[in-house]
Protein backbone atom coordinates (compact mmCIF):
# COMPACT_ATOMS: atom_id res chain seq x y z
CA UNK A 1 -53.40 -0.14 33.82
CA UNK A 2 -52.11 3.06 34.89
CA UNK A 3 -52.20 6.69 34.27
CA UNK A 4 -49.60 6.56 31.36
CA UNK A 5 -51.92 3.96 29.28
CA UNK A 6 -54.35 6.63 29.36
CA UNK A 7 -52.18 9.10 28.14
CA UNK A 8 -50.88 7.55 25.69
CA UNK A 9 -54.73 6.38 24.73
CA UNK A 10 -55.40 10.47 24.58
CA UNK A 11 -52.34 11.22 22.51
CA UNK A 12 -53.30 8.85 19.34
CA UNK A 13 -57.10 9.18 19.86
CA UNK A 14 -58.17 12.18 20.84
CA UNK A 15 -57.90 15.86 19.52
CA UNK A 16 -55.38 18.45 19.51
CA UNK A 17 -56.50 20.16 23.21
CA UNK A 18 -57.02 16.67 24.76
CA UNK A 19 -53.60 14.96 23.09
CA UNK A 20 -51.82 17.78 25.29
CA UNK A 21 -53.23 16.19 28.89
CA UNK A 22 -52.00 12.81 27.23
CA UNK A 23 -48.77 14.32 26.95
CA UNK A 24 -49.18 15.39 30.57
CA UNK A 25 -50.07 12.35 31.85
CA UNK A 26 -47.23 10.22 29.83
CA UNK A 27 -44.49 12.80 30.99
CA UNK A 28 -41.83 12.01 34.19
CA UNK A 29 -42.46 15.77 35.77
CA UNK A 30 -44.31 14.50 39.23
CA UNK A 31 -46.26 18.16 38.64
CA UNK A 32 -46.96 17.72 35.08
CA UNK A 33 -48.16 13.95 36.07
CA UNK A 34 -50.84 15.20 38.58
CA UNK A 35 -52.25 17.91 36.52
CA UNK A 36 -52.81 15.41 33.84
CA UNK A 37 -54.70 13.47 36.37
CA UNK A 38 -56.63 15.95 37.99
CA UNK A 39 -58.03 17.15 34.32
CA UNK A 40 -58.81 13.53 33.31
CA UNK A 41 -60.59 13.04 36.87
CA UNK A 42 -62.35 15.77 36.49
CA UNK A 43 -63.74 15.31 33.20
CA UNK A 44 -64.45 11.80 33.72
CA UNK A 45 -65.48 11.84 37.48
CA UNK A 46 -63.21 9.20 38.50
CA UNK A 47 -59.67 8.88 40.13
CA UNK A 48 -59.03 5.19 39.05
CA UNK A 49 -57.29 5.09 35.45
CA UNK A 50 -59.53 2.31 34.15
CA UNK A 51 -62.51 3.60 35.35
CA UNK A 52 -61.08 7.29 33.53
CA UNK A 53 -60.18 5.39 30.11
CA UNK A 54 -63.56 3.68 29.87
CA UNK A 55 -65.13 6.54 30.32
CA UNK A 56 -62.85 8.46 28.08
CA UNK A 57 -63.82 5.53 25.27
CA UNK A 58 -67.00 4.89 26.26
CA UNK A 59 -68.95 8.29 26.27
CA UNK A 60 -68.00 10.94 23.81
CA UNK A 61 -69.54 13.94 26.81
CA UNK A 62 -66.98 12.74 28.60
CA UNK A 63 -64.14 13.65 25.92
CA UNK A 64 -66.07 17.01 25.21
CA UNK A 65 -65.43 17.97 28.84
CA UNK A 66 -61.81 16.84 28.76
CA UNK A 67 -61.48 19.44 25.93
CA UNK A 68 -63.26 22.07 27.62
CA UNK A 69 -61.30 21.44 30.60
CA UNK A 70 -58.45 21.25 28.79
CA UNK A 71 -58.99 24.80 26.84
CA UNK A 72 -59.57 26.30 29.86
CA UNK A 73 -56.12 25.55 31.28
CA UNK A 74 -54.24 26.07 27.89
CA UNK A 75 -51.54 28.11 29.79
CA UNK A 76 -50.69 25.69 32.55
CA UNK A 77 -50.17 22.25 30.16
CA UNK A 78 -48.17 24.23 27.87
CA UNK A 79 -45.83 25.10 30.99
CA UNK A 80 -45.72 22.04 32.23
CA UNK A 81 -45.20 20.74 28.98
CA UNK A 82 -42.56 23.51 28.81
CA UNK A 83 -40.92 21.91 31.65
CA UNK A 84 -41.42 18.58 31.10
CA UNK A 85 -39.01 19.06 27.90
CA UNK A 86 -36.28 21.36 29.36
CA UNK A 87 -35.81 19.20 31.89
CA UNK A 88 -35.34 16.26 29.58
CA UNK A 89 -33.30 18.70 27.84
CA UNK A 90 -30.88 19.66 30.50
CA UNK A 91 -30.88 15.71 31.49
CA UNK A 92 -29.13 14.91 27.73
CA UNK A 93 -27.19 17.87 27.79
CA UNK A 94 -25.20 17.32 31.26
CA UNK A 95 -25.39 13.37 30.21
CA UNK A 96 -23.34 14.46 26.89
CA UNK A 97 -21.07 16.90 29.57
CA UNK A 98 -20.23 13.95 31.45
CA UNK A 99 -19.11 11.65 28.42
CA UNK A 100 -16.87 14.59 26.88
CA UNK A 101 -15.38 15.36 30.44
CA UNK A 102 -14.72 11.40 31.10
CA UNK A 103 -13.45 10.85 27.15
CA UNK A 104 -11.24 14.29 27.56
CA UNK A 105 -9.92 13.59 31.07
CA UNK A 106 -8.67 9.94 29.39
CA UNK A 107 -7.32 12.06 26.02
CA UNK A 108 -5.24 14.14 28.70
CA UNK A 109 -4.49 11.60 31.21
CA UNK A 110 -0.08 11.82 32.31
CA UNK A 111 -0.10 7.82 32.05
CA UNK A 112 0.40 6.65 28.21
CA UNK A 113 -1.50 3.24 28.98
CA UNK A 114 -4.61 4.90 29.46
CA UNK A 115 -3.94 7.64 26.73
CA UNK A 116 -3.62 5.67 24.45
CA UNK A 117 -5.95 2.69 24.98
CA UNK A 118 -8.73 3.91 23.28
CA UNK A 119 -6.90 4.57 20.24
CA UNK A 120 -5.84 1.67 20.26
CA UNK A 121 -8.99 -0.26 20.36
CA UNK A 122 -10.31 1.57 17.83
CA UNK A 123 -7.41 0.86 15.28
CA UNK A 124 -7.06 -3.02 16.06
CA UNK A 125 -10.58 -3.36 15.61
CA UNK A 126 -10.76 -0.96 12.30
CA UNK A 127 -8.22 -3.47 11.58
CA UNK A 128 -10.04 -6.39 12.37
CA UNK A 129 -13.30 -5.24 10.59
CA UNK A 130 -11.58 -4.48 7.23
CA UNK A 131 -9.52 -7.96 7.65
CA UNK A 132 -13.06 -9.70 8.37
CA UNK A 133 -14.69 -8.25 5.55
CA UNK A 134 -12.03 -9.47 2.80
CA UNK A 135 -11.48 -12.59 4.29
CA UNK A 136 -14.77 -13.91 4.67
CA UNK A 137 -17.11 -14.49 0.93
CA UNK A 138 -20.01 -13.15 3.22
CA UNK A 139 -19.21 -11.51 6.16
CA UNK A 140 -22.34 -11.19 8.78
CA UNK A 141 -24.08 -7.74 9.13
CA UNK A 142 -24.05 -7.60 12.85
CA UNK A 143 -20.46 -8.53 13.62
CA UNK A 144 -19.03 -5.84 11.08
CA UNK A 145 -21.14 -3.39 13.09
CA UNK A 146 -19.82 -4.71 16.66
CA UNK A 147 -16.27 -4.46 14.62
CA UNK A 148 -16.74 -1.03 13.50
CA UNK A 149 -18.40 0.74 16.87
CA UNK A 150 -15.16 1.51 18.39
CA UNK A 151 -14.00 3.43 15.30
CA UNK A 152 -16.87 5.05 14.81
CA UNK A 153 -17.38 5.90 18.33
CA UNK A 154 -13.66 7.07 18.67
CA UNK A 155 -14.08 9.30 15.09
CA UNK A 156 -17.16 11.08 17.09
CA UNK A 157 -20.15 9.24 16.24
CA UNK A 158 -21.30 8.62 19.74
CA UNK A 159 -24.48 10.12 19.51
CA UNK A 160 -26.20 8.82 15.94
CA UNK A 161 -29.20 7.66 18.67
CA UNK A 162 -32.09 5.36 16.03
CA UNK A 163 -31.56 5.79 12.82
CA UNK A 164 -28.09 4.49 12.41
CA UNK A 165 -29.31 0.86 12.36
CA UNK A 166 -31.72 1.62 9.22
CA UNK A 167 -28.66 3.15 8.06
CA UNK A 168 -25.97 1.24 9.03
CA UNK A 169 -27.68 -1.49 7.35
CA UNK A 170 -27.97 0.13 3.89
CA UNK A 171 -24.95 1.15 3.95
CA UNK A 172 -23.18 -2.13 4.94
CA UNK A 173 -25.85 -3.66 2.31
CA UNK A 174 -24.01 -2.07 -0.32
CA UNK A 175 -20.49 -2.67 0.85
CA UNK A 176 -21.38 -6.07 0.05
């Protein structure tokens, strides 16, 4: 077990003051991380995080003084809390810089292979995907979507992220 399991322990048991030090303790901000720890060790009396969580589950003191500790230093978990998201922030947002700088530098490129490969792949397999679905009396789910990433990622819908399987799936559902 580690410092994370309790964290995440905190964040779906415990109240609104003590969920915050789980979302300390479950962030990737080395600060954030050891502030986290140093409340729950404090409140619980112990550095080791199974020793902390039993404690934490076992005596219901125990999660009164996490609170208390936890009101107390309000100001610092909401800044590293603050930080904790900006940073994930800024990680997405030069992540998305780098795609549209390698996609553009290809869009703009002097040799017409490589301009115009990705194009390309996107047609032939738009092509292949509608060809797949009127050939076949029941085309598969999954290899219409492998068909149909290239033109969707080439139209711009690169960054859809979870929900585009629920949807995806509806929406192919009723193609059918």
């Amino acid at each position: 077990m580690n410092w994370k399991d309790v964290g995440g322990w905190l964040k779906d048991n415990a109240g609104t003051g003590t969920a915050l030090v789980g979302s300390l303790l479950t962030g990737n901000v080395p600060g954030a991380v050891a502030a986290g720890v140093a409340l729950v060790s404090s409140a619980t009396g112990s550095a080791n995080p199974n020793d902390a969580l039993a404690a934490l589950q076992g005596d219901p003191t125990t999660m009164i003084r996490l609170k208390e500790l936890a009101i107390q230093d309000e100001a610092s978990i909401r800044a590293h809390l603050e930080t904790m998201t900006r940073m994930e922030l800024e990680d997405q947002q030069a992540s998305h810089a780098t795609t549209q700088a390698t996609i553009q530098s290809g869009d703009n490129a002097e040799d017409k292979f490589v301009r115009r490969t990705r194009p390309g792949q996107s047609w032939l397999s738009l092509a292949a995907a509608i060809a797949y679905v009127f050939a076949l009396p029941d085309p598969s789910i999954e290899i219409l979507a492998a068909l149909l990433a290239l033109p969707l990622a080439y139209a711009g819908l690169r960054q859809i992220g979870k929900g585009f399987d629920s949807v995806g799936r509806t929406v192919i559902g009723k193609i059918k």
